[in-house]
C-alpha atoms as a PDB file:
ATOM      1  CA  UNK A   1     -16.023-100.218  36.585  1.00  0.00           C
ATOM      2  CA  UNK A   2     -12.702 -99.563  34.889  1.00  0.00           C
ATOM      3  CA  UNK A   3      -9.563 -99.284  36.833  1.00  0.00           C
ATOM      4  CA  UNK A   4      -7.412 -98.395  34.033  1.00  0.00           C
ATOM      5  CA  UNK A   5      -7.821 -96.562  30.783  1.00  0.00           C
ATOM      6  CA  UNK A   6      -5.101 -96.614  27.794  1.00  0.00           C
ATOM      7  CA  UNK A   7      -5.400 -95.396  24.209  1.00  0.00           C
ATOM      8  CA  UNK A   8      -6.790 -98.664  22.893  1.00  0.00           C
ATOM      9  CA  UNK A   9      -8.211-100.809  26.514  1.00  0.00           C
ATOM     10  CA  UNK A  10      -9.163-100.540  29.635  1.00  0.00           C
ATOM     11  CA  UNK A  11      -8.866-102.783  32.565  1.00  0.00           C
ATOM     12  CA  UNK A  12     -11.484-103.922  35.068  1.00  0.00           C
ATOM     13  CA  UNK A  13     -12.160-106.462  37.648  1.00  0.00           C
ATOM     14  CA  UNK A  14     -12.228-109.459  36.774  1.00  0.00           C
ATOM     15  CA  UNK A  15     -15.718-111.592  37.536  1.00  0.00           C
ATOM     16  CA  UNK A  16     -17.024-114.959  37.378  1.00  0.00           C
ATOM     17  CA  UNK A  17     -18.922-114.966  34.595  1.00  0.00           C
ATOM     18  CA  UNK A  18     -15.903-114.160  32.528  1.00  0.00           C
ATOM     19  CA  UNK A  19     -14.476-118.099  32.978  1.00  0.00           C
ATOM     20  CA  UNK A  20     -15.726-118.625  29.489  1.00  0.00           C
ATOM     21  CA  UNK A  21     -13.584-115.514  27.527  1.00  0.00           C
ATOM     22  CA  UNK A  22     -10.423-115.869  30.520  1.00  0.00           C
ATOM     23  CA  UNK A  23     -10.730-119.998  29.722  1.00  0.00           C
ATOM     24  CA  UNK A  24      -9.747-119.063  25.822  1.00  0.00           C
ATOM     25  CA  UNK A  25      -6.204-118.371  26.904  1.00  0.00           C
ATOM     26  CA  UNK A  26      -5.720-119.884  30.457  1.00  0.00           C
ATOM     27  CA  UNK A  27      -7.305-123.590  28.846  1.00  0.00           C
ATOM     28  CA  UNK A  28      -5.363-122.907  26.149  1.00  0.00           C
ATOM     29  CA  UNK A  29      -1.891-125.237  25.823  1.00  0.00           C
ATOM     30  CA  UNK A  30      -0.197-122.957  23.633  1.00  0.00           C
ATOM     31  CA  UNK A  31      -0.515-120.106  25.687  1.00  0.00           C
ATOM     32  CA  UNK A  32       0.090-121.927  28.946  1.00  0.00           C
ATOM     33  CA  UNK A  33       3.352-123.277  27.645  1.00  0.00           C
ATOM     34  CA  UNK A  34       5.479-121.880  30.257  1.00  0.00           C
ATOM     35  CA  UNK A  35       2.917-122.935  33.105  1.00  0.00           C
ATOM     36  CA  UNK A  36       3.000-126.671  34.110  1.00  0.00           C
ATOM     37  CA  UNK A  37      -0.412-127.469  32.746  1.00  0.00           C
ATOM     38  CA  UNK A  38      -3.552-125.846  30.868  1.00  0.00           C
ATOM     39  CA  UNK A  39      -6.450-124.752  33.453  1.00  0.00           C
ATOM     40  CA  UNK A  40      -9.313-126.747  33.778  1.00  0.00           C
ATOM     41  CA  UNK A  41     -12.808-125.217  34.047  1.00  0.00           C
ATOM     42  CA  UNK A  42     -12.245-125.306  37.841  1.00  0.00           C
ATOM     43  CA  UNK A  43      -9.441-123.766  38.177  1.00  0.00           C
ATOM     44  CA  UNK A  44     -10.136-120.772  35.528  1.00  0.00           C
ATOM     45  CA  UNK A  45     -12.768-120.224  38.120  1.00  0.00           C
ATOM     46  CA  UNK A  46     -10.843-120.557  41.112  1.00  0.00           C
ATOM     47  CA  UNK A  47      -7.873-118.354  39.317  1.00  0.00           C
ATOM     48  CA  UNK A  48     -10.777-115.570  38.594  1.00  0.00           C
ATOM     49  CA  UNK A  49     -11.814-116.116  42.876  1.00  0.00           C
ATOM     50  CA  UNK A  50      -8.186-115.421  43.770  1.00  0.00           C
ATOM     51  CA  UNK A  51      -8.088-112.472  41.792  1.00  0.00           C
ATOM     52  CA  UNK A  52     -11.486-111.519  43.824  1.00  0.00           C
ATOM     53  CA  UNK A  53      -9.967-111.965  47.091  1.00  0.00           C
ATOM     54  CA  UNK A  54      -6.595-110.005  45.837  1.00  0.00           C
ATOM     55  CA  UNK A  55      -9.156-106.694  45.199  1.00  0.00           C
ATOM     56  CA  UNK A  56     -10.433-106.873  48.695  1.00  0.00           C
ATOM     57  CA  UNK A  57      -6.959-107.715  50.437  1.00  0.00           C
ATOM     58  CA  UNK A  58      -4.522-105.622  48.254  1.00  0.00           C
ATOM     59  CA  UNK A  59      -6.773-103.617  46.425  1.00  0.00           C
ATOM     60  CA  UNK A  60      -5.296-104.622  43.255  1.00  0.00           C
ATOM     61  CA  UNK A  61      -4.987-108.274  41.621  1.00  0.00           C
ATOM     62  CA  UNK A  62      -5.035-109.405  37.549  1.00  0.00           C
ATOM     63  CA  UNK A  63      -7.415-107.447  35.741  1.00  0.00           C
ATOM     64  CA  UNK A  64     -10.245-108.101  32.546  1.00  0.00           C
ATOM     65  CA  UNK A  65      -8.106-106.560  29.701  1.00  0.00           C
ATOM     66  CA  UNK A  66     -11.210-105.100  27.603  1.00  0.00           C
ATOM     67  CA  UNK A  67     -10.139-104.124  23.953  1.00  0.00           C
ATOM     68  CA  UNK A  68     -12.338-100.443  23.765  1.00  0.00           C
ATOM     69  CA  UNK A  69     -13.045-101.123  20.218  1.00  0.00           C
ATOM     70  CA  UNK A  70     -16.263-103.898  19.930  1.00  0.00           C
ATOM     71  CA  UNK A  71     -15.811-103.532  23.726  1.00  0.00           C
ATOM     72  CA  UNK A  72     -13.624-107.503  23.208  1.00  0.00           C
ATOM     73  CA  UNK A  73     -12.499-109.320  26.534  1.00  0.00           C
ATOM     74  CA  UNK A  74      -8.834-110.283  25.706  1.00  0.00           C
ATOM     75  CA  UNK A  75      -6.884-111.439  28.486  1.00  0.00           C
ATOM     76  CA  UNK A  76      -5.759-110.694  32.132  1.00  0.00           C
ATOM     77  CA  UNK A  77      -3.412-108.016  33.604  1.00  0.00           C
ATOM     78  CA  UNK A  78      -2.209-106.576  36.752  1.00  0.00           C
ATOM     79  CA  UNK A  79      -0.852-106.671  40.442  1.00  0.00           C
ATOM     80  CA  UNK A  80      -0.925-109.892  42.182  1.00  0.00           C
ATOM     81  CA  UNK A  81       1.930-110.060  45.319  1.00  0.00           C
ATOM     82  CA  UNK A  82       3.772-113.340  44.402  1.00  0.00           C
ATOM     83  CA  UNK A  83       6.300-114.719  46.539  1.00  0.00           C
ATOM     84  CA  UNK A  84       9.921-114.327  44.792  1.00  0.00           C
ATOM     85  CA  UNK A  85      12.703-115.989  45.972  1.00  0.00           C
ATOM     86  CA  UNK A  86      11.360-115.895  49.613  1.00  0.00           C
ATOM     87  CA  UNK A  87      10.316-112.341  49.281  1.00  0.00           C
ATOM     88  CA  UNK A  88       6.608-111.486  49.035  1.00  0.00           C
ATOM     89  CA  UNK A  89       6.682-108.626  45.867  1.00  0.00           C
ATOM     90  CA  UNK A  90       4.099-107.073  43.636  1.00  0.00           C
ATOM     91  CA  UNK A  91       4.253-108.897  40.235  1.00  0.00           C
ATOM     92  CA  UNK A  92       3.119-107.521  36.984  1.00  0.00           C
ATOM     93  CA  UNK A  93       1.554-110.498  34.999  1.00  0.00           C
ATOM     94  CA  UNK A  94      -0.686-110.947  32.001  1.00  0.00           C
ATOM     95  CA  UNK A  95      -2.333-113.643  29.776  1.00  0.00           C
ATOM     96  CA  UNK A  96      -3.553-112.629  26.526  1.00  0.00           C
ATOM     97  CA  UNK A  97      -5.649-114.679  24.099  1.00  0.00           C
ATOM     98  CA  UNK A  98      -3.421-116.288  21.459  1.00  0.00           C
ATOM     99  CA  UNK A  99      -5.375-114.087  18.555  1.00  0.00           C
ATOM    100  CA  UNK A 100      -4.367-110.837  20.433  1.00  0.00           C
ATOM    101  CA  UNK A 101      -0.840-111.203  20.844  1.00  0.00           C
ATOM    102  CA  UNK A 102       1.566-109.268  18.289  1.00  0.00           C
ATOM    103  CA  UNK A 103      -0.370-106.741  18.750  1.00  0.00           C
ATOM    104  CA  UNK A 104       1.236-104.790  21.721  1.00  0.00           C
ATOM    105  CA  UNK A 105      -1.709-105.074  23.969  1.00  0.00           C
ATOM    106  CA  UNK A 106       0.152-106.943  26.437  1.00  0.00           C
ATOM    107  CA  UNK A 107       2.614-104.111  26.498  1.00  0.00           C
ATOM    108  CA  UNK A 108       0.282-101.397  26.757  1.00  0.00           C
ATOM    109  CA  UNK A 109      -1.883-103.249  29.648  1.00  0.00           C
ATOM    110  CA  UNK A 110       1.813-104.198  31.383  1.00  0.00           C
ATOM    111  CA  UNK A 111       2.779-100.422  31.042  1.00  0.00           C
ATOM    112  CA  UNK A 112      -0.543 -98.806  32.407  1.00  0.00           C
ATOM    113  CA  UNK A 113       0.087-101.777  35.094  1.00  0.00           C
ATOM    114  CA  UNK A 114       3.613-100.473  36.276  1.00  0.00           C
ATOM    115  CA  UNK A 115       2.345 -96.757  36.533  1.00  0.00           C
ATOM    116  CA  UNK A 116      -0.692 -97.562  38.132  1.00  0.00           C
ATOM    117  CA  UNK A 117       1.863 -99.334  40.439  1.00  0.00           C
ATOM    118  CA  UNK A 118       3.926 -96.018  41.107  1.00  0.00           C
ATOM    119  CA  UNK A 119       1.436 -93.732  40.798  1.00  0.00           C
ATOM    120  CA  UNK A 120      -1.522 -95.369  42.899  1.00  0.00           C
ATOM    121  CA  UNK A 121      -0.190 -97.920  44.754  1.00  0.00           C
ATOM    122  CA  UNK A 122       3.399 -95.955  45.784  1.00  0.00           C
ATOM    123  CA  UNK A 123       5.084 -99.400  45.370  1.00  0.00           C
ATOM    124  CA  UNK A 124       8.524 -98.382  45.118  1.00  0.00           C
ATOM    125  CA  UNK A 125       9.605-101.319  42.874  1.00  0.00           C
ATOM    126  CA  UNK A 126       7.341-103.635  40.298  1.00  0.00           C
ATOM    127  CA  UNK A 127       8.001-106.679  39.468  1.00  0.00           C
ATOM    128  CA  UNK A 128       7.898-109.375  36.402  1.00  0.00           C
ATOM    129  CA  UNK A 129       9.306-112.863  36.747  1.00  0.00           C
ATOM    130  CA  UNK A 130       8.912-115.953  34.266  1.00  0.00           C
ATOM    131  CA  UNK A 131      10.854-119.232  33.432  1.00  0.00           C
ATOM    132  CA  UNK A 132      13.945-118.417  31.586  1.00  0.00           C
ATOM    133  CA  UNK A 133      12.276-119.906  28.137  1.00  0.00           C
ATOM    134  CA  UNK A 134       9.449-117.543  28.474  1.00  0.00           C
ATOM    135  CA  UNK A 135      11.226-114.618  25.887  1.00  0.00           C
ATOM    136  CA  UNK A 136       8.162-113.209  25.016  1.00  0.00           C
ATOM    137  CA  UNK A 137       6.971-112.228  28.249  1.00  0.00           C
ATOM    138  CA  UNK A 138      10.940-110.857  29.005  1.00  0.00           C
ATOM    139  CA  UNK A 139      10.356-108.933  26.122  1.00  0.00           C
ATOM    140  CA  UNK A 140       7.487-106.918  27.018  1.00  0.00           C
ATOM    141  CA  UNK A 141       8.923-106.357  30.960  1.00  0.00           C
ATOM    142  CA  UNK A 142      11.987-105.030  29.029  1.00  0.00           C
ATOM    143  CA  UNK A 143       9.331-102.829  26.646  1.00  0.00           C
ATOM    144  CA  UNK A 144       8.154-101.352  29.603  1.00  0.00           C
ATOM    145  CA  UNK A 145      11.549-100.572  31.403  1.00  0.00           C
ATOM    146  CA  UNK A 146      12.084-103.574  33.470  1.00  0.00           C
ATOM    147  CA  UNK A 147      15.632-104.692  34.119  1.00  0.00           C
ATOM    148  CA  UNK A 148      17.419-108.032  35.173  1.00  0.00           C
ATOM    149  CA  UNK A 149      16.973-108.337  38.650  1.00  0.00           C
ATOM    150  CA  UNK A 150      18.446-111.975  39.499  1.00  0.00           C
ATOM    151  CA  UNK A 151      17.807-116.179  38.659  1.00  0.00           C
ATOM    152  CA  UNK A 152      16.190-118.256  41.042  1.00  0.00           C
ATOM    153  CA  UNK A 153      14.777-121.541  41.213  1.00  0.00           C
ATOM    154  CA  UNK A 154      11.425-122.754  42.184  1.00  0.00           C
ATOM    155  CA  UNK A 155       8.918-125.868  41.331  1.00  0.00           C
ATOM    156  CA  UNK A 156       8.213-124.926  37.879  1.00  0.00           C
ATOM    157  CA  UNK A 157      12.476-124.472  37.112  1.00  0.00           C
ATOM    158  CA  UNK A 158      15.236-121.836  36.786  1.00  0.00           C
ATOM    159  CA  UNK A 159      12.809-118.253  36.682  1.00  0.00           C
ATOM    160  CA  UNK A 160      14.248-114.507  35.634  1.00  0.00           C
ATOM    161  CA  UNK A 161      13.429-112.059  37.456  1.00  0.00           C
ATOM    162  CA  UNK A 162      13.127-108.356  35.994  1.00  0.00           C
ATOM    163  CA  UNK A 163      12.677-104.769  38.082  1.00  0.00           C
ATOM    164  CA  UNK A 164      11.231-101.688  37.510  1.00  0.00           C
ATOM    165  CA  UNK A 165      11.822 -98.810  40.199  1.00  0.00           C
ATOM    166  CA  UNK A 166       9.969 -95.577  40.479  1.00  0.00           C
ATOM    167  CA  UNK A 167      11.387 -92.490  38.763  1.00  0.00           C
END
């Protein structure tokens, strides 16, 4: 069932027998760079359960980001509440295969993320954090209107934190 439409995706739940496709960029050291290891098999499958749980207890979690054309599983996006600087806040994150990035999917998912946000949800604020090195994921929360929200520090390092409010 699709959650979200766009011009070129759409976004459903996620399920377990997409481990395989979601373990192409969460098993994948490049792409996990900023995380503090590569996912094993387990935990691509125990990342996919969370996301399972998330739908029932928030109605919303990280997403299957399906490219429409050749109907292609690319990546993860979505609404997961994530605990920021002691505050519990809905997070906009995303994980797209390395042979899909450049291409602005991430931005279009993240977008159709933060208005499904407002729109759906009524959060009043989204928002995006990653480790300070992580540029390319600043760039797309900044693509889709985020602003600088404040630093913190947690296990993985010194994090940014970026805001988008509702209009």
């Amino acid at each position: 069932m699709k959650i979200i439409e766009t011009e070129r995706l759409y976004l459903r739940e996620l399920a377990i027998e997409d481990r395989v496709e979601l373990a192409k960029v969460l098993s994948n050291p490049e792409s996990m760079e900023f995380y503090p290891h590569p996912f094993s098999e387990e935990e691509v499958e125990k990342w996919i359960r969370w996301n399972i749980d998330n739908y029932k207890k928030y109605s919303h979690g990280l997403w299957a980001v399906i490219l429409k054309e050749g109907d292609v599983f690319i990546g993860d996006c979505g609404i997961t509440m994530q605990t920021v600087d002691h505050e519990v806040v809905p997070e906009i994150g995303f994980h797209i295969i390395k042979e899909y990035c450049g291409k602005g999917y991430a931005t279009e998912a993240a977008l159709a993320c933060k208005e499904y946000a407002f729109d759906v949800l009524n959060y009043d604020k989204v928002f995006s954090y990653t480790t300070v090195r992580n540029i390319p994921s600043q760039k797309v929360a900044e693509k889709i209107g985020m602003k600088l929200y404040k630093y913190f520090e947690n296990q993985n390092g010194k994090q940014i934190v970026q805001v988008a409010t509702k209009a």
